[in-house]
C-alpha atoms as a PDB file:
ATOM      1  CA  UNK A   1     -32.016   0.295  -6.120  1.00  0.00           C
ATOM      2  CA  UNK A   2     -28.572   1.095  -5.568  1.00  0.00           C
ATOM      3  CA  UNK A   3     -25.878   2.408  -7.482  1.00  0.00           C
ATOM      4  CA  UNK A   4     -22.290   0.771  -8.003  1.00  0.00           C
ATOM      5  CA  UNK A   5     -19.519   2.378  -9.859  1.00  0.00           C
ATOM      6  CA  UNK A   6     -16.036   1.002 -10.372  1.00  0.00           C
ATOM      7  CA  UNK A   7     -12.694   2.791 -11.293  1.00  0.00           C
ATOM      8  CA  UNK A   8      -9.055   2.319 -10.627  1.00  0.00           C
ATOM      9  CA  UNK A   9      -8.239  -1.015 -13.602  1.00  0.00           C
ATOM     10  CA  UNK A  10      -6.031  -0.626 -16.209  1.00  0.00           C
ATOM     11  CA  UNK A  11      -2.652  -2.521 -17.302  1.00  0.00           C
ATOM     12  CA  UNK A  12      -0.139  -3.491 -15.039  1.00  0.00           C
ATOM     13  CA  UNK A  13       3.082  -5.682 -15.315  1.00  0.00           C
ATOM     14  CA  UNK A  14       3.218  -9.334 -13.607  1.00  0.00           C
ATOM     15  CA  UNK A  15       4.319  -8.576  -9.828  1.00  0.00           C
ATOM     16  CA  UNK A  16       2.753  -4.674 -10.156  1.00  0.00           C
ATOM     17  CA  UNK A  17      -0.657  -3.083  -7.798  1.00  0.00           C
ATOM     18  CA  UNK A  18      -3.251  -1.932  -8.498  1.00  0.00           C
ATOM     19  CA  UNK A  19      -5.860  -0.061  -6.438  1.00  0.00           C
ATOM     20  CA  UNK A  20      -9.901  -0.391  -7.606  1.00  0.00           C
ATOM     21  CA  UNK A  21     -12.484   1.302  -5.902  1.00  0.00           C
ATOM     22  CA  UNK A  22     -15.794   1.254  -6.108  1.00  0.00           C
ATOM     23  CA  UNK A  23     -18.665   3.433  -5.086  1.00  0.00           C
ATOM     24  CA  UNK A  24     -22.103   3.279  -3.842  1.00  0.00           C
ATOM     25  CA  UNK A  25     -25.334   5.280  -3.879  1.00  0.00           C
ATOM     26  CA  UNK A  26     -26.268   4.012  -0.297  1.00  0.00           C
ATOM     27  CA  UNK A  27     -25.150   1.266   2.003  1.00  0.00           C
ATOM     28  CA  UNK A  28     -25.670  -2.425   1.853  1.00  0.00           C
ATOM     29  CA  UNK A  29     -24.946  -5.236   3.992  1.00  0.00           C
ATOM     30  CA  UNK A  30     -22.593  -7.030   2.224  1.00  0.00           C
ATOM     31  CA  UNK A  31     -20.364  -5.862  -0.936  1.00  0.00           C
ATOM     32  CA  UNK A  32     -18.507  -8.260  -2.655  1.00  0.00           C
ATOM     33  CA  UNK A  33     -15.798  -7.999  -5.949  1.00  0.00           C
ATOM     34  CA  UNK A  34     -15.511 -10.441  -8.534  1.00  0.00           C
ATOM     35  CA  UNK A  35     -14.222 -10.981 -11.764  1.00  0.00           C
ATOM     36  CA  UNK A  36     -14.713 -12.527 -15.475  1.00  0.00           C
ATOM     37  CA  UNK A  37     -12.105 -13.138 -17.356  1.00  0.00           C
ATOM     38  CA  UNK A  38     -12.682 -14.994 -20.826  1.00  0.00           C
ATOM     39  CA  UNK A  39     -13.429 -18.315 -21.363  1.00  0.00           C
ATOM     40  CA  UNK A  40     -14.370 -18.722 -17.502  1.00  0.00           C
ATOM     41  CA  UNK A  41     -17.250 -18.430 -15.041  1.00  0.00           C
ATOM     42  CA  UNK A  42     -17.446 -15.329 -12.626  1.00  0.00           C
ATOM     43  CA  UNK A  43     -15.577 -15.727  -9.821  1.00  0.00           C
ATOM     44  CA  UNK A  44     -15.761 -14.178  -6.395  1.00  0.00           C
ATOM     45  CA  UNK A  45     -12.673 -12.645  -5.224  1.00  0.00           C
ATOM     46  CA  UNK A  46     -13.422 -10.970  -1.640  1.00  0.00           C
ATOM     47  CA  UNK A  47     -15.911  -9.668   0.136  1.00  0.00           C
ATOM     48  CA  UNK A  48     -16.671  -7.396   3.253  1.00  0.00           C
ATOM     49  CA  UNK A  49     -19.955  -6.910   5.345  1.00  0.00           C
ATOM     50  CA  UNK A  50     -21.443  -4.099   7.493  1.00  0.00           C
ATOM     51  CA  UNK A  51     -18.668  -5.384  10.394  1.00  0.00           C
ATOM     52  CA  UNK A  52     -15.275  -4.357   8.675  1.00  0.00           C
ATOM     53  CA  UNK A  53     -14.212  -7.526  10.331  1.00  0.00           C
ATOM     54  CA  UNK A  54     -16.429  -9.729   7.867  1.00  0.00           C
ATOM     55  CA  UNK A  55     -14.014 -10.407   5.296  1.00  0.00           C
ATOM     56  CA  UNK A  56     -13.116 -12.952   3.043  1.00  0.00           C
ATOM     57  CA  UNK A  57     -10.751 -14.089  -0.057  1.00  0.00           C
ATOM     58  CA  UNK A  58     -10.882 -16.659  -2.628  1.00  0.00           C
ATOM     59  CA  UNK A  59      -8.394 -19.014  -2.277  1.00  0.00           C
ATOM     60  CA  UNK A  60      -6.698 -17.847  -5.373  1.00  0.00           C
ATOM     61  CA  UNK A  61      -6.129 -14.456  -4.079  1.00  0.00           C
ATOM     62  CA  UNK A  62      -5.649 -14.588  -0.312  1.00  0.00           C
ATOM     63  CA  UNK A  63      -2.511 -12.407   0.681  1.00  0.00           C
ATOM     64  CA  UNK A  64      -2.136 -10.751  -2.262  1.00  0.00           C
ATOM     65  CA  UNK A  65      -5.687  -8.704  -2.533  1.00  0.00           C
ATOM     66  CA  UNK A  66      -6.788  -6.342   0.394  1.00  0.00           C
ATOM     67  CA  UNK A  67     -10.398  -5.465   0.936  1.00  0.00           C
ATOM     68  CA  UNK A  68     -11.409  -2.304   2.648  1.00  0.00           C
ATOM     69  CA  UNK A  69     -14.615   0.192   3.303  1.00  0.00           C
ATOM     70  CA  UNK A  70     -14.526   3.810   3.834  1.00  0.00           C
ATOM     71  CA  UNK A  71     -18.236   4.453   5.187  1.00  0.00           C
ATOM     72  CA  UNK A  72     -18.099   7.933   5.107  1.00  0.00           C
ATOM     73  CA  UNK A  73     -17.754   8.104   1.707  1.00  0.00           C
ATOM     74  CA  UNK A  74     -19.787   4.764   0.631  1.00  0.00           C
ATOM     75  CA  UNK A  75     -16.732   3.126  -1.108  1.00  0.00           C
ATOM     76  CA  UNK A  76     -15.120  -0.095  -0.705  1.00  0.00           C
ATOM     77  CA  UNK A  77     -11.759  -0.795  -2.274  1.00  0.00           C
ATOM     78  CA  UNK A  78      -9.395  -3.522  -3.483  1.00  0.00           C
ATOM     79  CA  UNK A  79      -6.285  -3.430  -3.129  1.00  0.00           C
ATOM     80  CA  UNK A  80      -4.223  -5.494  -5.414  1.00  0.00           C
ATOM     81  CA  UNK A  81      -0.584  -6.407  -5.087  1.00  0.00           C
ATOM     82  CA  UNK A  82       2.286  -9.106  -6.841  1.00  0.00           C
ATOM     83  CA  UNK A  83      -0.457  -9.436  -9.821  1.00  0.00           C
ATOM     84  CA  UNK A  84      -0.359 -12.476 -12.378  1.00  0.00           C
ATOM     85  CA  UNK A  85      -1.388 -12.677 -15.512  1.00  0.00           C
ATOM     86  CA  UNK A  86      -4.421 -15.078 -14.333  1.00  0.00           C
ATOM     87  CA  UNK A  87      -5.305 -12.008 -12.628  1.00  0.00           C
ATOM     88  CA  UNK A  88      -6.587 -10.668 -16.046  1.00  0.00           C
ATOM     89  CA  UNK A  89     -10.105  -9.826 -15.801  1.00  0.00           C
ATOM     90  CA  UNK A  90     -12.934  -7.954 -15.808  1.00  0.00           C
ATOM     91  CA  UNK A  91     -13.090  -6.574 -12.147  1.00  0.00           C
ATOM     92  CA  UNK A  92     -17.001  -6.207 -10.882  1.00  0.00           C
ATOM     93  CA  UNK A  93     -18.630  -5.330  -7.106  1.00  0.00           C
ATOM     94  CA  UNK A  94     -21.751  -6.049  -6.330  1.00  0.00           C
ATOM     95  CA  UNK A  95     -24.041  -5.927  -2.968  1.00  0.00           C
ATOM     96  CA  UNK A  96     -25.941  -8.653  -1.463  1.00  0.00           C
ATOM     97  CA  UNK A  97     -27.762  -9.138   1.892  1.00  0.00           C
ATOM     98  CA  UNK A  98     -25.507 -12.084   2.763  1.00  0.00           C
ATOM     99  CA  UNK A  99     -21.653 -12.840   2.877  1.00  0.00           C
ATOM    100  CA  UNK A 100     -21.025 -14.781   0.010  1.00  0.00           C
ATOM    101  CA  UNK A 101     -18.381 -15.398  -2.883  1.00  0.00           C
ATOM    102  CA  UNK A 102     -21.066 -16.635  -4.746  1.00  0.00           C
ATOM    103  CA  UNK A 103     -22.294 -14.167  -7.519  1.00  0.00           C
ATOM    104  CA  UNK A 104     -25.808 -16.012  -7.650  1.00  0.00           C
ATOM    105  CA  UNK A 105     -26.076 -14.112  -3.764  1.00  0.00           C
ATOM    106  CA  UNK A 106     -25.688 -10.780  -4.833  1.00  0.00           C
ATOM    107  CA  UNK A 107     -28.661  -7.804  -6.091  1.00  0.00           C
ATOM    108  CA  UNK A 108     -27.069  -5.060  -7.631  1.00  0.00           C
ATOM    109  CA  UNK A 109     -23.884  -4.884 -10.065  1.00  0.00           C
ATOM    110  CA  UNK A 110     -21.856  -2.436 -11.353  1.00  0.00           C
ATOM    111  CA  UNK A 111     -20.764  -2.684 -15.174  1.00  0.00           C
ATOM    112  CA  UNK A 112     -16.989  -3.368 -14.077  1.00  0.00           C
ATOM    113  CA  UNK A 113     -12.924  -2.301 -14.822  1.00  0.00           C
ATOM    114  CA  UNK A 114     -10.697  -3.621 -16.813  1.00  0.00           C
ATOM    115  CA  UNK A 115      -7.462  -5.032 -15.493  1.00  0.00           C
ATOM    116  CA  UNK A 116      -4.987  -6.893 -17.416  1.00  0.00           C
ATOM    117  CA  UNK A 117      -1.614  -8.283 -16.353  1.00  0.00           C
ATOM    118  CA  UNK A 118       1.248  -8.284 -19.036  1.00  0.00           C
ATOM    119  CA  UNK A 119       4.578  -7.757 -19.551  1.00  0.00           C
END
């Protein structure tokens, strides 16, 4: 079983960053994030594989949200930049054996941040 903790939400004005990380007992294949906001069905938001180069973003975030790994310390990261209020959600990562943006793909979860948008 593995491990997932994720840190780094919080508020943040429309157009502000935001970095969330989140950390892993071991390595896995693929990690992906995604969110729930309320009201709405998860939604993946980007994901990376064991090749750094294996990345992608929803449509609803590509150019604004960066994925990245550091595997020395087990920890993948999003970076988040010119956030909306539609950003608001409830920020989750998760690992899976294959690259995916669909949550029904993915093993292991961890419980989530918080990050709302608002001015």
């Amino acid at each position: 079983q593995v491990q997932l903790v994720e840190s780094g939400g919080g508020v943040v004005q429309p157009g502000g960053s935001l970095r969330l990380s989140c950390e892993l007992s071991s390595g896995w294949r693929v990690i992906g994030w995604f969110r729930l906001a309320p009201g709405q069905e998860r939604e993946g938001v980007s994901y990376i594989g064991r090749d750094a180069t294996e990345i992608k973003y929803s449509s609803s975030v590509k150019g604004r949200f960066t994925i990245s790994k550091d595997n020395a310390k087990n920890t993948v990261y999003l970076q988040m930049n010119n956030l909306k209020p539609e950003d608001t959600a409830l920020y989750s990562c998760a690992v899976g054996p294959t690259q995916s943006l669909d949550p029904s793909a993915f093993v292991y979860w961890g419980q989530g941040t918080q990050v709302t948008v608002s001015s």
